[in-house]
N, C-alpha and C. Protein backbone atom coordinates (compact mmCIF):
# COMPACT_ATOMS: atom_id res chain seq x y z
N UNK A 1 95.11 73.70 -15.75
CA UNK A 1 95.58 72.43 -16.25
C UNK A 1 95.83 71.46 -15.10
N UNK A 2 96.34 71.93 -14.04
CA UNK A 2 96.80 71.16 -12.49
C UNK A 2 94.90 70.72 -12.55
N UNK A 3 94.35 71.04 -11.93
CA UNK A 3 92.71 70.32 -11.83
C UNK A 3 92.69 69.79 -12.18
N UNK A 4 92.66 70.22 -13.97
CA UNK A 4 92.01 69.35 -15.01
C UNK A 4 92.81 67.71 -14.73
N UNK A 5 94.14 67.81 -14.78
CA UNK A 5 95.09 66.86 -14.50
C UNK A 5 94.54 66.07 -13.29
N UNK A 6 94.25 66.61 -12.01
CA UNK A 6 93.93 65.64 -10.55
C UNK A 6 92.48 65.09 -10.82
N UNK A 7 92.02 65.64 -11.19
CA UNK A 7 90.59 65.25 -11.53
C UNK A 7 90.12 64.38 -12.55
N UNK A 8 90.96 64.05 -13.61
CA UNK A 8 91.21 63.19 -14.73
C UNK A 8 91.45 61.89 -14.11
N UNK A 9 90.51 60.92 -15.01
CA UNK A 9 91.33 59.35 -14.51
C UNK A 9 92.34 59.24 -14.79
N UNK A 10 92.72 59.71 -15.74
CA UNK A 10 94.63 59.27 -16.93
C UNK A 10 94.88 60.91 -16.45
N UNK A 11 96.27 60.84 -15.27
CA UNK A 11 96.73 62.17 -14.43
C UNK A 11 98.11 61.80 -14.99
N UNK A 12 98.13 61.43 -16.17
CA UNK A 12 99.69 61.97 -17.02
C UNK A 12 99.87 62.94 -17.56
N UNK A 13 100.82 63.66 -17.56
CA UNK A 13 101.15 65.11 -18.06
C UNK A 13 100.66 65.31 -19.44
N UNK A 14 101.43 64.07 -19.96
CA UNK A 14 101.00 64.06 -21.06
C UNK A 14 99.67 64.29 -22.20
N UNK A 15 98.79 63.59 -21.36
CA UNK A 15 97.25 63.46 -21.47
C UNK A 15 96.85 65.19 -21.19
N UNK A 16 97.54 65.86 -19.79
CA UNK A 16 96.49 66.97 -19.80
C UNK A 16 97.33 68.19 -21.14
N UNK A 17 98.42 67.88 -21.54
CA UNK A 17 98.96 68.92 -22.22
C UNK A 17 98.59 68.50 -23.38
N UNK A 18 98.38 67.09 -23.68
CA UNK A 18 97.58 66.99 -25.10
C UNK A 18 95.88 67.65 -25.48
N UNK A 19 95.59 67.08 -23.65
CA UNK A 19 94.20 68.13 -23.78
C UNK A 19 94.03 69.76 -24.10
N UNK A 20 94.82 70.11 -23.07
CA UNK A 20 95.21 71.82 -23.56
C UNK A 20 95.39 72.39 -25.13
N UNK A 21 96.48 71.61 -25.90
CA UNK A 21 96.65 71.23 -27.07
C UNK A 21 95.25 71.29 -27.78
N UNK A 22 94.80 70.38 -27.45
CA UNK A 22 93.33 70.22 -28.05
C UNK A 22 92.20 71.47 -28.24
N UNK A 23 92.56 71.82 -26.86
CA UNK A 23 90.88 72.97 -26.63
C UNK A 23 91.81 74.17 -27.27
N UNK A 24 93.09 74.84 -27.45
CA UNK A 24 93.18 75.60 -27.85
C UNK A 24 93.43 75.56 -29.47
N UNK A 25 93.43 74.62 -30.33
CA UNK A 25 93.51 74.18 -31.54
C UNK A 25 91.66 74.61 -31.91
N UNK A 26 90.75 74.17 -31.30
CA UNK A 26 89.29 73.89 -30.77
C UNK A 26 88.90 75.03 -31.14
N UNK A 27 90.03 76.29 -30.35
CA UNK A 27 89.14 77.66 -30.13
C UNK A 27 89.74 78.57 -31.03
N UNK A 28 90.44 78.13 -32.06
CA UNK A 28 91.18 78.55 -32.77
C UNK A 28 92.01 79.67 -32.24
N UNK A 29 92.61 79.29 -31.44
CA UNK A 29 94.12 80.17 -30.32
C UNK A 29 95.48 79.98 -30.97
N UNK A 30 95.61 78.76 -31.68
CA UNK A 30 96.90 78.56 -32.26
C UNK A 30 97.39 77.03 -31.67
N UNK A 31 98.36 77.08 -32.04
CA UNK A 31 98.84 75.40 -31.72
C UNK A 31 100.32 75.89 -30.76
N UNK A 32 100.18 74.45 -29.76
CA UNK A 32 101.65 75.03 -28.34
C UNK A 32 102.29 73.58 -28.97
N UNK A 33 103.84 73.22 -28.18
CA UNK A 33 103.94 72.78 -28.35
C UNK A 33 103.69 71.42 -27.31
N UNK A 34 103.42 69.84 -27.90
CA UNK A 34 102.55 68.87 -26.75
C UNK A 34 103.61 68.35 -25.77
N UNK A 35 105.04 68.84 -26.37
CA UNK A 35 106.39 68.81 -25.16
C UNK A 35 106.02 68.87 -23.79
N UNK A 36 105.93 68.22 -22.30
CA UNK A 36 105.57 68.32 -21.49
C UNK A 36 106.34 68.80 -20.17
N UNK A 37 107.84 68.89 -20.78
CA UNK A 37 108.73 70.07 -19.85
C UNK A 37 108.07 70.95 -19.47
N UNK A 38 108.10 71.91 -20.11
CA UNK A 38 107.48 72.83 -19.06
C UNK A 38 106.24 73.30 -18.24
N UNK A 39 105.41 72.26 -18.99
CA UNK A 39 104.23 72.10 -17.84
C UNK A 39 104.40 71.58 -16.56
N UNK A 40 105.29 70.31 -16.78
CA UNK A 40 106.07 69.65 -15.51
C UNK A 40 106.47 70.53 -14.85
N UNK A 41 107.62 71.45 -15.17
CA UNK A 41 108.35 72.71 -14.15
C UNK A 41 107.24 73.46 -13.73
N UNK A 42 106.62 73.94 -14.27
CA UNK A 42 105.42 74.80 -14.25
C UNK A 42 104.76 74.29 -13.07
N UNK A 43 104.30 73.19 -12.98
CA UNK A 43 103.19 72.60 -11.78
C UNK A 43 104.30 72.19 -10.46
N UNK A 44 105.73 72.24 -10.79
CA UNK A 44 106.71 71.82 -9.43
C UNK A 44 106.44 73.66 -8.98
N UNK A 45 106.73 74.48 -9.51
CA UNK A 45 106.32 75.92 -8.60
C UNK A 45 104.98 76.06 -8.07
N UNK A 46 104.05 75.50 -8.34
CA UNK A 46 102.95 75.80 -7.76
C UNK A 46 102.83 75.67 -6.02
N UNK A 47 102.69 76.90 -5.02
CA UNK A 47 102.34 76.75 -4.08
C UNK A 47 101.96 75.79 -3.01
N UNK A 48 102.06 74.85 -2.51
CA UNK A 48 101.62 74.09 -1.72
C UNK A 48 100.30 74.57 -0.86
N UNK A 49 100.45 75.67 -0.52
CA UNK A 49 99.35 76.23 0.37
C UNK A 49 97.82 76.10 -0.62
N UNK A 50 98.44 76.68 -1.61
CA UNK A 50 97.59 77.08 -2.70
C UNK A 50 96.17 75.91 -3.07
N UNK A 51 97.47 74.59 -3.38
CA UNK A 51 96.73 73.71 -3.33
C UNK A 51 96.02 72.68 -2.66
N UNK A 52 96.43 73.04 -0.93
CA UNK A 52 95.35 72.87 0.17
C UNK A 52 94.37 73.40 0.10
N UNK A 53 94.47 74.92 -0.19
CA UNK A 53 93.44 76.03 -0.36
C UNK A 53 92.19 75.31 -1.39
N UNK A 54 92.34 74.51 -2.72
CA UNK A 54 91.77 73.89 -3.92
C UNK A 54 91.31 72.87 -3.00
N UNK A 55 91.63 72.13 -2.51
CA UNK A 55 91.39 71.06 -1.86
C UNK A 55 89.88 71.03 -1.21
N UNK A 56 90.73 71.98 -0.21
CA UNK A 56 89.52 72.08 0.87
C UNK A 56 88.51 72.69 0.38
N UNK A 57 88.47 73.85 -0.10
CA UNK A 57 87.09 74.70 -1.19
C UNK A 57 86.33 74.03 -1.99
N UNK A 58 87.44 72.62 -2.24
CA UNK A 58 86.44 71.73 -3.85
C UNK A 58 84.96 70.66 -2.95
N UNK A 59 85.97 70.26 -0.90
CA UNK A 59 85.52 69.42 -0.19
C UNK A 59 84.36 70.64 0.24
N UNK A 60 84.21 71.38 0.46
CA UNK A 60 83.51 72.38 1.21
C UNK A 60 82.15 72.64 -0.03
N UNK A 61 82.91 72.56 -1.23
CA UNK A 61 81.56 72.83 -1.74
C UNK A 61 80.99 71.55 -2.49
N UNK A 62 81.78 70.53 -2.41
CA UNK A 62 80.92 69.16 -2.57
C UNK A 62 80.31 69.20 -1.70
N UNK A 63 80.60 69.29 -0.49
CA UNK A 63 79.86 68.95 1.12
C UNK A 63 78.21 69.16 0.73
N UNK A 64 78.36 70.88 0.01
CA UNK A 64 77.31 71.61 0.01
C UNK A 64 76.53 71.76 -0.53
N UNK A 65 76.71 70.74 -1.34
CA UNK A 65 76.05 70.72 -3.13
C UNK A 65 75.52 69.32 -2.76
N UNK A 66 75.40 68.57 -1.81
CA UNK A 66 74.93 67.29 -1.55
C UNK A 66 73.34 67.34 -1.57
N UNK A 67 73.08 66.53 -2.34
CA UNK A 67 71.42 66.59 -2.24
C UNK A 67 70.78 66.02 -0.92
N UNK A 68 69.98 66.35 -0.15
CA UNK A 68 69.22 65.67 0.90
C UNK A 68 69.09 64.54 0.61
N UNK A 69 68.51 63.77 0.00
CA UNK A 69 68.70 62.39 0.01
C UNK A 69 69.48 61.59 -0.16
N UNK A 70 70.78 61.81 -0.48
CA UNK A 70 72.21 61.36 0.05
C UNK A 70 72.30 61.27 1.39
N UNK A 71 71.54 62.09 2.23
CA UNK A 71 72.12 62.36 3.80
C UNK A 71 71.66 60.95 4.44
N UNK A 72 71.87 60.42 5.65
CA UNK A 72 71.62 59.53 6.23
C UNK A 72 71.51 60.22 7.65
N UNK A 73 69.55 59.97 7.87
CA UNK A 73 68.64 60.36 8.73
C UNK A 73 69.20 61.99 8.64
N UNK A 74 69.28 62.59 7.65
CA UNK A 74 69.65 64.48 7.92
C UNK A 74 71.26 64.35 8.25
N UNK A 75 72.01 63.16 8.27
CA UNK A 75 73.43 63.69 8.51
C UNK A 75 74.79 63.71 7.63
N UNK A 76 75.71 63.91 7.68
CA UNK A 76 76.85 63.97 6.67
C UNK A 76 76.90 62.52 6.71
N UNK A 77 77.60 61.98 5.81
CA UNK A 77 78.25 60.10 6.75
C UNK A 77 79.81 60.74 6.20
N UNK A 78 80.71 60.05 7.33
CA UNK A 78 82.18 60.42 7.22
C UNK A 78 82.80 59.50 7.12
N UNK A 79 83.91 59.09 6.15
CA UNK A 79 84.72 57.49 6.35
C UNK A 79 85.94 58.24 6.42
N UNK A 80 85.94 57.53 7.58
CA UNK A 80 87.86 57.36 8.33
C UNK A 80 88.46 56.19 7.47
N UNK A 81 89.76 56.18 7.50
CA UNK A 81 90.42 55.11 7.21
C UNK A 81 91.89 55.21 7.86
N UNK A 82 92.39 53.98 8.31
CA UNK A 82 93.52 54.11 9.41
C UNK A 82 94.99 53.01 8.71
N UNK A 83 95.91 53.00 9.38
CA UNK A 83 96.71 51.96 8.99
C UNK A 83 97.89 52.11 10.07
N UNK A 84 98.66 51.42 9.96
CA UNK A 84 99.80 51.23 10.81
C UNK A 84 101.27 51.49 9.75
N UNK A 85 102.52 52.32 10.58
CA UNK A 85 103.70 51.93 10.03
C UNK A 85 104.61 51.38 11.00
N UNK A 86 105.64 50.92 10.57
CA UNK A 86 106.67 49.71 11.52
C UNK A 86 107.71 50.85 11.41
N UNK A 87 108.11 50.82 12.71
CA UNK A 87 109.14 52.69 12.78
C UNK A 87 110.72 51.64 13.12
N UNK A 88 111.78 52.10 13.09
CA UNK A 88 113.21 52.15 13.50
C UNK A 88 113.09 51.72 14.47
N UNK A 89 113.36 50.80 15.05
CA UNK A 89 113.49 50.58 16.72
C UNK A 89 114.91 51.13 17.20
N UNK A 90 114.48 52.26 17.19
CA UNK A 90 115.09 53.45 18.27
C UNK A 90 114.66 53.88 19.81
N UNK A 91 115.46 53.75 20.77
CA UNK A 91 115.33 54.32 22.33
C UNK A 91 113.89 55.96 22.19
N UNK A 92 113.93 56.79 20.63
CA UNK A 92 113.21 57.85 20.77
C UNK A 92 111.64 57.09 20.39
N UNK A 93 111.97 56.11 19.16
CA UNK A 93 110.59 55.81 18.43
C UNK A 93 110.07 55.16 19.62
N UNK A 94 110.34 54.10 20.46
CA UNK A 94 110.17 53.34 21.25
C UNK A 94 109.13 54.37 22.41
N UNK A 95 109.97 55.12 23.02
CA UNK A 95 109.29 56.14 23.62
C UNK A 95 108.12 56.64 23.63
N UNK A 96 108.11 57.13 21.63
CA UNK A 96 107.11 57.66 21.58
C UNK A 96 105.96 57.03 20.82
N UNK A 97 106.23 55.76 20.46
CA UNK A 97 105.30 54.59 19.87
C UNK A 97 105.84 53.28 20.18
N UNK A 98 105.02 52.97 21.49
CA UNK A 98 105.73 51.31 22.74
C UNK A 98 105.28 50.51 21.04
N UNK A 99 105.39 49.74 22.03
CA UNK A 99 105.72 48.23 21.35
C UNK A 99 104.51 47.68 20.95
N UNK A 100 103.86 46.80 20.65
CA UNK A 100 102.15 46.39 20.77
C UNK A 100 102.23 45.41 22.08
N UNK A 101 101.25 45.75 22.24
CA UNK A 101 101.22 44.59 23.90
C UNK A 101 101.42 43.45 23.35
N UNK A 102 100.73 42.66 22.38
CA UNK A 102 100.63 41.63 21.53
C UNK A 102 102.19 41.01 21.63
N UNK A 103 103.56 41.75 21.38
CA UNK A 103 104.89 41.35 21.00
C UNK A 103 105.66 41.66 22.52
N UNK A 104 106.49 40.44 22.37
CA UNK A 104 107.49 40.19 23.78
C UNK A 104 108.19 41.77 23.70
N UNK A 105 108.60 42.04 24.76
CA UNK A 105 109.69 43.47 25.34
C UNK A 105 111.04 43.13 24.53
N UNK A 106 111.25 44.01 23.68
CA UNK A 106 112.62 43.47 23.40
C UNK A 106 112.80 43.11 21.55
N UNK A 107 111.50 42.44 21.49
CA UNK A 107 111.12 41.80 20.08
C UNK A 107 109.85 42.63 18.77
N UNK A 108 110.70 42.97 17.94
CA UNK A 108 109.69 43.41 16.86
C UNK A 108 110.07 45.32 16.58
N UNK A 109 109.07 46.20 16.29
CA UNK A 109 109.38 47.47 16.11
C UNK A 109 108.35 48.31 16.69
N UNK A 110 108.51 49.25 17.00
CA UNK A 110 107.21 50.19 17.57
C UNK A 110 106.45 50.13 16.34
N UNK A 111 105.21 50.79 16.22
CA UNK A 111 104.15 50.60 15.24
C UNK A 111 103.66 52.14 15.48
N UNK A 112 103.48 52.86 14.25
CA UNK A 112 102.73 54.04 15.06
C UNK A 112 101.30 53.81 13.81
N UNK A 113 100.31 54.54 14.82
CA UNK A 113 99.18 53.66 14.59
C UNK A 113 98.53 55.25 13.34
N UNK A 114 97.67 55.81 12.88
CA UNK A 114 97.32 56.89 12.11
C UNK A 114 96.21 56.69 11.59
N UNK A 115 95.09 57.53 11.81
CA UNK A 115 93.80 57.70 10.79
C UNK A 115 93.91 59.17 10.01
């Protein structure tokens, strides 16, 4: 149900427990109830590791399932994407993310930069 849910355009609980609802009504399994408590609790225990593990296996085998003519000249194409956050101007942040050269000594917040 967690998949079905991330992978869905409409990733409301609601929607995937109505779906569940659905396919087991479908397969004649019986009827649950479309209450979404405990699916909610249910998906807060789920592993964290677990679902890096989903992650990366789903990226690994899209990678792999790419048709050759998607490739550009035989290669993967990769998009980065970057952004900036404005940190505490603290004596530590300062330290460890200066200032932008761009802004006077003294004036503005460290920036730490991230792709």
């Amino acid at each position: 149900m967690f998949m079905s849910q991330a992978l869905n355009s409409d990733r409301s609980c609601q929607h995937v427990v109505n779906e569940w609802f659905a396919n087991r009504l479908g397969s004649n399994l019986g009827t649950i109830s479309t209450n979404t408590g405990a699916y909610c609790r249910a998906r807060q225990r789920l592993p964290e590791n677990m679902i890096s593990e989903w992650v990366r296996h789903s990226g690994n085998e899209l990678q792999r399932r790419v048709p050759e003519k998607w490739q550009w000249k035989g290669r993967s194409v990769k998009l980065v994407d970057g952004t900036t956050l404005s940190m505490p101007d603290t004596a530590q942040n300062q330290a460890a993310y200066p200032q932008p050269k761009t802004q006077k000594m003294g004036v503005g917040f460290p920036q730490c930069r991230w792709i």
